[in-house]
PDB file of N, CA and C in Angstrom:
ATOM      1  N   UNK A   1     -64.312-105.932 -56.075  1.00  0.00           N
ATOM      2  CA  UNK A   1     -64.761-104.791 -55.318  1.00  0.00           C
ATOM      3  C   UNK A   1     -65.645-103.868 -56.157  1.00  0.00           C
ATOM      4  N   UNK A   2     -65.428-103.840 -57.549  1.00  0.00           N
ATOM      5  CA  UNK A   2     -66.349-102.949 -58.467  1.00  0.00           C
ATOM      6  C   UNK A   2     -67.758-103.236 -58.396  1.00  0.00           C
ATOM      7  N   UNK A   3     -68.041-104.563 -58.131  1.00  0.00           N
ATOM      8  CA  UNK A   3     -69.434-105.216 -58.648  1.00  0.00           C
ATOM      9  C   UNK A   3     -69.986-104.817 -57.068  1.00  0.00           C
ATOM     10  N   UNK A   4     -69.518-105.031 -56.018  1.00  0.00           N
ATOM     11  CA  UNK A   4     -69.847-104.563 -54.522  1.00  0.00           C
ATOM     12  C   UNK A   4     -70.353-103.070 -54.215  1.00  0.00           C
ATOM     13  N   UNK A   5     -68.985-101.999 -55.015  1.00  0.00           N
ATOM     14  CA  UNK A   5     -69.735-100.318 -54.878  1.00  0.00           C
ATOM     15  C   UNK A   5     -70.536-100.615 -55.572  1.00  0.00           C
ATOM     16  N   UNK A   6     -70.577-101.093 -56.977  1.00  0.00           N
ATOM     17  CA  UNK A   6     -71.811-100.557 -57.559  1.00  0.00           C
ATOM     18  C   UNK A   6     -72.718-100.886 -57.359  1.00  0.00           C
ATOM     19  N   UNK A   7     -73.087-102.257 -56.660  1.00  0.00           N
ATOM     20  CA  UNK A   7     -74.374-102.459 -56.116  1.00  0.00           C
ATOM     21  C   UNK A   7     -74.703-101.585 -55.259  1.00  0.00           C
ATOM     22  N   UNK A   8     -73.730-101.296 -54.158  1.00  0.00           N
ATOM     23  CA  UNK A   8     -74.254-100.051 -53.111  1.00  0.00           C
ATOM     24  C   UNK A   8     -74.624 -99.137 -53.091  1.00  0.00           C
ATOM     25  N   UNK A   9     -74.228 -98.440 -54.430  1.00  0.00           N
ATOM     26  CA  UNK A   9     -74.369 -97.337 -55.448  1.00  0.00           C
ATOM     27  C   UNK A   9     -75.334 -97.285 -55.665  1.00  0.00           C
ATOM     28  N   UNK A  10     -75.903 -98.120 -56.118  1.00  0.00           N
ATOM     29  CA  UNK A  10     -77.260 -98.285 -57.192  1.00  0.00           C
ATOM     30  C   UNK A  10     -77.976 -98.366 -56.138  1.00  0.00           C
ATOM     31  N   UNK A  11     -78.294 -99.077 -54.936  1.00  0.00           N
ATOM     32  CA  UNK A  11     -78.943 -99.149 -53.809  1.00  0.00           C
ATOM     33  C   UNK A  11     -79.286 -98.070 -53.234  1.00  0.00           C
ATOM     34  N   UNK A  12     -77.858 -97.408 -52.921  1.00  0.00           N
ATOM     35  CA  UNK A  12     -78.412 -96.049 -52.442  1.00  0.00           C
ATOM     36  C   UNK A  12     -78.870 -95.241 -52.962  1.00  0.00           C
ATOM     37  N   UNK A  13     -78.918 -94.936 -54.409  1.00  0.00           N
ATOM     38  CA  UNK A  13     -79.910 -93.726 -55.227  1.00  0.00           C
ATOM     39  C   UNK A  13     -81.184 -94.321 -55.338  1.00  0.00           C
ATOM     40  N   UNK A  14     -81.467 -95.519 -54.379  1.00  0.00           N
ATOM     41  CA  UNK A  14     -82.894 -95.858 -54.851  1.00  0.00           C
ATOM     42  C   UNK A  14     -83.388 -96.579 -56.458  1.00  0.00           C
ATOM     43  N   UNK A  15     -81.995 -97.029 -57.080  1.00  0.00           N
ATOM     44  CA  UNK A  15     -82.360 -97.264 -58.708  1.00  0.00           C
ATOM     45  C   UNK A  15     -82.526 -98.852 -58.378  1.00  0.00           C
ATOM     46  N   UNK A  16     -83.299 -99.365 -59.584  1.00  0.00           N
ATOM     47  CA  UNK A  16     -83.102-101.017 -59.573  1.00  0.00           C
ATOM     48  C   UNK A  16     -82.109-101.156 -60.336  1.00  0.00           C
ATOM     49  N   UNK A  17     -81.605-102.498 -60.614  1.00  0.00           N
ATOM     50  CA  UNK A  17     -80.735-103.262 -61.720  1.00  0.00           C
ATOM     51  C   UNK A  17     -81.731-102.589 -62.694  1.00  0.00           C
ATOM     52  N   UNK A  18     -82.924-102.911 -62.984  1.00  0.00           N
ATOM     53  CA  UNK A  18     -83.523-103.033 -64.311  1.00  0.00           C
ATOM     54  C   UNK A  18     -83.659-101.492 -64.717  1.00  0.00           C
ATOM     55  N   UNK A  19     -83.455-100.393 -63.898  1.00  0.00           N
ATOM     56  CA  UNK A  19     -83.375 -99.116 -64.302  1.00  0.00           C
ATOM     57  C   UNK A  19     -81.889 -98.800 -64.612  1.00  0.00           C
ATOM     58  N   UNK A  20     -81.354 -99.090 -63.847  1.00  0.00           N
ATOM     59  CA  UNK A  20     -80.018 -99.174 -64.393  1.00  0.00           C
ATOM     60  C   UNK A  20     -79.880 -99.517 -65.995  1.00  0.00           C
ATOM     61  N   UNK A  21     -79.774-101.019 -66.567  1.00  0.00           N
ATOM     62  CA  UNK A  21     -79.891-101.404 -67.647  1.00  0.00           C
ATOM     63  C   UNK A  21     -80.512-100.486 -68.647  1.00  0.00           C
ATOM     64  N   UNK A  22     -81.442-100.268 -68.237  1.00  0.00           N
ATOM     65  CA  UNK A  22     -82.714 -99.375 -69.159  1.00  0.00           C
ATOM     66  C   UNK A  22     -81.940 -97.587 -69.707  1.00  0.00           C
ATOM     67  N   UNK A  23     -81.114 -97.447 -68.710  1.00  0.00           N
ATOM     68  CA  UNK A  23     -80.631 -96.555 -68.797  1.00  0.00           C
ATOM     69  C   UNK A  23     -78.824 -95.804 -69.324  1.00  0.00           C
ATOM     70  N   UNK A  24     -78.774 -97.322 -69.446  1.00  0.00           N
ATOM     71  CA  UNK A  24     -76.975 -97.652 -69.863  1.00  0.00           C
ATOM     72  C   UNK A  24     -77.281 -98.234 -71.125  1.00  0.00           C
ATOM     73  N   UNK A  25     -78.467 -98.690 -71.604  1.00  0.00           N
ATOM     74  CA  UNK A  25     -78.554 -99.639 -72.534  1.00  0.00           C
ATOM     75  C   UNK A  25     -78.030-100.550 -72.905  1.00  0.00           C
ATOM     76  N   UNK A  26     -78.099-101.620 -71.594  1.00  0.00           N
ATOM     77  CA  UNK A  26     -77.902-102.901 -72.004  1.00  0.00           C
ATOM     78  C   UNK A  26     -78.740-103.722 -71.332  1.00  0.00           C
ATOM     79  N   UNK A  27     -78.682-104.814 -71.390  1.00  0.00           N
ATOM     80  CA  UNK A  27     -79.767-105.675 -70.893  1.00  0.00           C
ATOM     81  C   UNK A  27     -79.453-106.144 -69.324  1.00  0.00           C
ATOM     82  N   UNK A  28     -80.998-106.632 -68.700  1.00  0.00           N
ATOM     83  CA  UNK A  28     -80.394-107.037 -67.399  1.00  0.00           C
ATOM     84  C   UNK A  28     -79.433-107.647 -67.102  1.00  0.00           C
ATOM     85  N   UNK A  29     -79.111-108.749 -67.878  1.00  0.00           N
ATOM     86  CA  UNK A  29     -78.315-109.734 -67.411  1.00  0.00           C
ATOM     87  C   UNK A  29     -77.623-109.424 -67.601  1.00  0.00           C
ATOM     88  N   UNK A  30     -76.858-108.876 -68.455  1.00  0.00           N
ATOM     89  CA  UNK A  30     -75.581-108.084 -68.560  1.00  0.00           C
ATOM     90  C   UNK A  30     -75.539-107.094 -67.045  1.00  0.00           C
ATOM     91  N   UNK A  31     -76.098-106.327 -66.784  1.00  0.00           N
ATOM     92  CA  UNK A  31     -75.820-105.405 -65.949  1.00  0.00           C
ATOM     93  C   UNK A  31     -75.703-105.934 -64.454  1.00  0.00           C
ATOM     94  N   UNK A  32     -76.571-106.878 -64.407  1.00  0.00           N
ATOM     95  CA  UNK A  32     -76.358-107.572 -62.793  1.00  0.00           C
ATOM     96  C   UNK A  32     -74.625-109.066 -63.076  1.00  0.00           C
ATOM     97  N   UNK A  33     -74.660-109.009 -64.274  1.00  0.00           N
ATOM     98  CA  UNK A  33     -73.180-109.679 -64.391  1.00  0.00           C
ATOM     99  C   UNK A  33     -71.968-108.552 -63.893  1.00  0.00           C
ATOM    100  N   UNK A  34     -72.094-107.441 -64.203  1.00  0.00           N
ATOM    101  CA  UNK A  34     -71.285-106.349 -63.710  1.00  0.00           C
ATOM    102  C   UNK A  34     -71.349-106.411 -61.901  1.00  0.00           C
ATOM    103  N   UNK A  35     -72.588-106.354 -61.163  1.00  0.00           N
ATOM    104  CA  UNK A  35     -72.735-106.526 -59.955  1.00  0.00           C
ATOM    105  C   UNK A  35     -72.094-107.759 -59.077  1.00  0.00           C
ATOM    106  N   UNK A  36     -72.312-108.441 -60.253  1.00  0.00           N
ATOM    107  CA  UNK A  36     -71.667-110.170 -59.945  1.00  0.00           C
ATOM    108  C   UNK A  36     -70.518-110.286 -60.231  1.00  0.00           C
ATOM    109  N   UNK A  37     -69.618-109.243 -60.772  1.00  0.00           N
ATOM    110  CA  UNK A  37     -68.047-109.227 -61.470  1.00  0.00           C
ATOM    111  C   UNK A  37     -67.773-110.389 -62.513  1.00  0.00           C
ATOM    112  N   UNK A  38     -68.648-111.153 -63.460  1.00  0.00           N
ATOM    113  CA  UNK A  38     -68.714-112.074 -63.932  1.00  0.00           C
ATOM    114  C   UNK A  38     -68.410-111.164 -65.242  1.00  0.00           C
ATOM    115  N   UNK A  39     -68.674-110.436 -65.540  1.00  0.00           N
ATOM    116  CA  UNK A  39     -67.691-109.402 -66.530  1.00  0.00           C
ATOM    117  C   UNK A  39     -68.094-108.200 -65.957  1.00  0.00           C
ATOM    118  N   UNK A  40     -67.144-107.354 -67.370  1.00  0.00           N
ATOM    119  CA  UNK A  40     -67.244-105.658 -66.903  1.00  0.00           C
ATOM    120  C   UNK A  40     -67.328-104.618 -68.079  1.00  0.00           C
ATOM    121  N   UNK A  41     -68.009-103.774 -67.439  1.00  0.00           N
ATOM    122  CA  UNK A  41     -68.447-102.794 -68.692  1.00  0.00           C
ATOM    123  C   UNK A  41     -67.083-102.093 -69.448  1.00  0.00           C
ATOM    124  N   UNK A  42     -67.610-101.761 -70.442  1.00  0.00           N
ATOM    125  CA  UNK A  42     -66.564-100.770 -71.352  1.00  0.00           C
ATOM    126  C   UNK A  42     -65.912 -99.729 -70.949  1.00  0.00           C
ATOM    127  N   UNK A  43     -65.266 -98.891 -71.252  1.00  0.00           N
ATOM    128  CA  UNK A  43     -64.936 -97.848 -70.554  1.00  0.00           C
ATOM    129  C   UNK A  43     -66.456 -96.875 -71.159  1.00  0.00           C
ATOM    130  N   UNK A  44     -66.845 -97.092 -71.988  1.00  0.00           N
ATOM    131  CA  UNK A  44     -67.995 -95.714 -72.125  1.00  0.00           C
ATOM    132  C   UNK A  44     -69.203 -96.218 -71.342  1.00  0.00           C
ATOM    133  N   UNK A  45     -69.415 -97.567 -70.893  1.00  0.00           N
ATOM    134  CA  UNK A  45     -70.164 -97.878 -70.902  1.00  0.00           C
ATOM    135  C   UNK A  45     -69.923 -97.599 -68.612  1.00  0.00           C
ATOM    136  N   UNK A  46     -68.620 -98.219 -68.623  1.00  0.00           N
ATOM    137  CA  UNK A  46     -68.122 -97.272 -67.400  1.00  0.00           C
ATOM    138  C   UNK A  46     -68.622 -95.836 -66.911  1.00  0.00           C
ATOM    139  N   UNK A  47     -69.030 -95.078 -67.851  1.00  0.00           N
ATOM    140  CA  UNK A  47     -68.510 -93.576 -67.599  1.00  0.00           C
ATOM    141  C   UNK A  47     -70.493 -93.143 -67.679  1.00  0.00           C
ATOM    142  N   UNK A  48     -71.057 -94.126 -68.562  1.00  0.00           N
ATOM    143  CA  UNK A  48     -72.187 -94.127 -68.539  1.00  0.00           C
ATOM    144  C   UNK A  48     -72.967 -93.883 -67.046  1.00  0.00           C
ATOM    145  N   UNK A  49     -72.478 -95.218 -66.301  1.00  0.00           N
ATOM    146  CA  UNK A  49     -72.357 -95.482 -64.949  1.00  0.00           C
ATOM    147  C   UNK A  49     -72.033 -94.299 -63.735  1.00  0.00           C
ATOM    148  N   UNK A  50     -71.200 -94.119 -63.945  1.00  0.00           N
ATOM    149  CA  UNK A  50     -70.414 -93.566 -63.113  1.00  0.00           C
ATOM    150  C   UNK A  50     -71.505 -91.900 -63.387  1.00  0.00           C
ATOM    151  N   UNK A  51     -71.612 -91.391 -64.453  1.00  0.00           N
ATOM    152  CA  UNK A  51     -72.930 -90.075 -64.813  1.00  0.00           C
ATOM    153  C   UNK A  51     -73.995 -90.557 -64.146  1.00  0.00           C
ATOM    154  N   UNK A  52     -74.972 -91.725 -64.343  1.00  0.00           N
ATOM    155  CA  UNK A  52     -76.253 -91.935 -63.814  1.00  0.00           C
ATOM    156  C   UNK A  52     -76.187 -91.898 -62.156  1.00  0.00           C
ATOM    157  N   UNK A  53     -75.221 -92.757 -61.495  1.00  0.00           N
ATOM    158  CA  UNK A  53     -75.060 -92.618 -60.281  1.00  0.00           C
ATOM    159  C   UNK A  53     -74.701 -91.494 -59.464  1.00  0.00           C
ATOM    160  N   UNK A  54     -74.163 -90.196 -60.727  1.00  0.00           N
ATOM    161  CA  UNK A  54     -73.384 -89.037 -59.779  1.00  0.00           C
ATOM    162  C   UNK A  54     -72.139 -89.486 -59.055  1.00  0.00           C
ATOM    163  N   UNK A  55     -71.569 -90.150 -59.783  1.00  0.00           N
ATOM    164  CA  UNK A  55     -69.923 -90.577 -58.849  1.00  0.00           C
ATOM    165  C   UNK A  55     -68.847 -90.721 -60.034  1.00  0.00           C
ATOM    166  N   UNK A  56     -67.878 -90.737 -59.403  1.00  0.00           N
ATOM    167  CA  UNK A  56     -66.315 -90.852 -60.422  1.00  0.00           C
ATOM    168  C   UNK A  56     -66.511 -92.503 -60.849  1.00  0.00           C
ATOM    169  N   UNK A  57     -65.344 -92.343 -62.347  1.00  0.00           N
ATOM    170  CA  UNK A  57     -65.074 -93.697 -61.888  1.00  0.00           C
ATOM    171  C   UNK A  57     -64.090 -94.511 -61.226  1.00  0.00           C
ATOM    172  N   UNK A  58     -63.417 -93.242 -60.869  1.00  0.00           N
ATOM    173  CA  UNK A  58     -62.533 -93.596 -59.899  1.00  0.00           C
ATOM    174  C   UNK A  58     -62.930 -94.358 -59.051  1.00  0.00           C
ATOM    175  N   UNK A  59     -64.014 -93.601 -58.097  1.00  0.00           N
ATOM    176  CA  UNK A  59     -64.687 -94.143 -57.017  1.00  0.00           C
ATOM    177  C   UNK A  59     -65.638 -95.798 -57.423  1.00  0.00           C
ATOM    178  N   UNK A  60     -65.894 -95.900 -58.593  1.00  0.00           N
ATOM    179  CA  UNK A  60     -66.496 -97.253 -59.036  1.00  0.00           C
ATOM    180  C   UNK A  60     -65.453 -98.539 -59.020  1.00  0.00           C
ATOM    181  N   UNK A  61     -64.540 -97.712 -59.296  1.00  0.00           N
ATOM    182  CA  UNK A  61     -63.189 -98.819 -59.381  1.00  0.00           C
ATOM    183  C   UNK A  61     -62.194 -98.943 -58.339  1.00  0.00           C
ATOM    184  N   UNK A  62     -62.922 -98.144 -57.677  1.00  0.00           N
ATOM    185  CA  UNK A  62     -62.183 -97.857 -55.743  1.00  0.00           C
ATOM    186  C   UNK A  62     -60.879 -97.672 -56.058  1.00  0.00           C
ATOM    187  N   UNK A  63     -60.487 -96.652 -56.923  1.00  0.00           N
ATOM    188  CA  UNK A  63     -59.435 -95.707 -56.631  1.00  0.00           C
ATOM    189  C   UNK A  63     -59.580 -94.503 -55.561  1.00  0.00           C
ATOM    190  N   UNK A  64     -60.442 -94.400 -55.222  1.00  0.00           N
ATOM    191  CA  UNK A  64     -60.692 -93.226 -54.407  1.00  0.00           C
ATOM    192  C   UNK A  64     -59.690 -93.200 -53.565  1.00  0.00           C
ATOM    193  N   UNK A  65     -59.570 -94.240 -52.729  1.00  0.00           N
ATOM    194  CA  UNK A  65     -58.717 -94.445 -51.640  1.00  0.00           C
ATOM    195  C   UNK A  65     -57.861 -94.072 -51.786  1.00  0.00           C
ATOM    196  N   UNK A  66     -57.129 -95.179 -53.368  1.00  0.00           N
ATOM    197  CA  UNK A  66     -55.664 -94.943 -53.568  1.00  0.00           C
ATOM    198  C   UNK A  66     -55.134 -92.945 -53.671  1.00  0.00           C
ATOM    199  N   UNK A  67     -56.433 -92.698 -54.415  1.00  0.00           N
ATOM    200  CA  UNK A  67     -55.914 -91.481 -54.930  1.00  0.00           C
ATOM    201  C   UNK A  67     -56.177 -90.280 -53.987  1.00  0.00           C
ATOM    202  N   UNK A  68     -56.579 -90.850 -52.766  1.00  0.00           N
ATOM    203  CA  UNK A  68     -56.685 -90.069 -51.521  1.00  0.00           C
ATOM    204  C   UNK A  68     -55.188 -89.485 -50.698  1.00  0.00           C
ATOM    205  N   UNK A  69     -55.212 -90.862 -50.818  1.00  0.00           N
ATOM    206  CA  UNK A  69     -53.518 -91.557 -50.351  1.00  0.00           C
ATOM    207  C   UNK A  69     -52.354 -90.537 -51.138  1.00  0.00           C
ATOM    208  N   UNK A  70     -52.385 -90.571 -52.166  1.00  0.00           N
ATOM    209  CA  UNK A  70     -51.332 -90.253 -53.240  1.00  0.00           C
ATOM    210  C   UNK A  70     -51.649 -88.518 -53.476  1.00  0.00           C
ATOM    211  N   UNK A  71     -52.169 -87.657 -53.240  1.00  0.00           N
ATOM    212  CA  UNK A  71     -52.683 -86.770 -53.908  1.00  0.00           C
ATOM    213  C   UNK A  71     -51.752 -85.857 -54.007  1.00  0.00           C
ATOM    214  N   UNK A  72     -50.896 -85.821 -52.775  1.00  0.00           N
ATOM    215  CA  UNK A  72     -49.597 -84.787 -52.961  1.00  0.00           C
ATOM    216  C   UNK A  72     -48.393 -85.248 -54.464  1.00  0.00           C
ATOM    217  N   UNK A  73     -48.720 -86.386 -54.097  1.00  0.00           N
ATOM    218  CA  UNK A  73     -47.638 -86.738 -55.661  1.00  0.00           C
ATOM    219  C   UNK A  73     -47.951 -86.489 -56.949  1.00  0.00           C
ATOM    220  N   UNK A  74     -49.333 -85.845 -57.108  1.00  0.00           N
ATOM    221  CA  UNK A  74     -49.737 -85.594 -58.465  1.00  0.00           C
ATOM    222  C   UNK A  74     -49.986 -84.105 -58.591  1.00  0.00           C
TER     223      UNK A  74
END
């Protein structure tokens, strides 16, 4: 489900993969492997993400929901 928001993510701000990359500093193929869930970024490299797009990483890792759900318990 990570590699799915973040494509949608990235779609909807209008960014490419290759701006993406350019901007996380790593290479394409690495970054569309993240889109492809064929691996996954670091946590800084997470948080990188999650700043360029303007979103949590909650929401990258679709906790949102959960923590929608749960909010009185915390």
């Amino acid at each position: 489900m990570f590699g799915k928001r973040l494509n949608e993510t990235r779609k909807s701000k209008g960014f490419t993969a290759q701006y993406m990359a350019e901007h996380i500093s790593v290479t394409l193929r690495t970054y569309r492997n993240y889109e492809s869930e064929h691996s996954y970024p670091s946590f800084n490299t997470l948080i990188k993400i999650a700043d360029l797009l303007d979103v949590s990483t909650d929401y990258l890792l679709c906790r949102d929901e959960f923590l929608a759900k749960h909010v009185d318990e915390y």
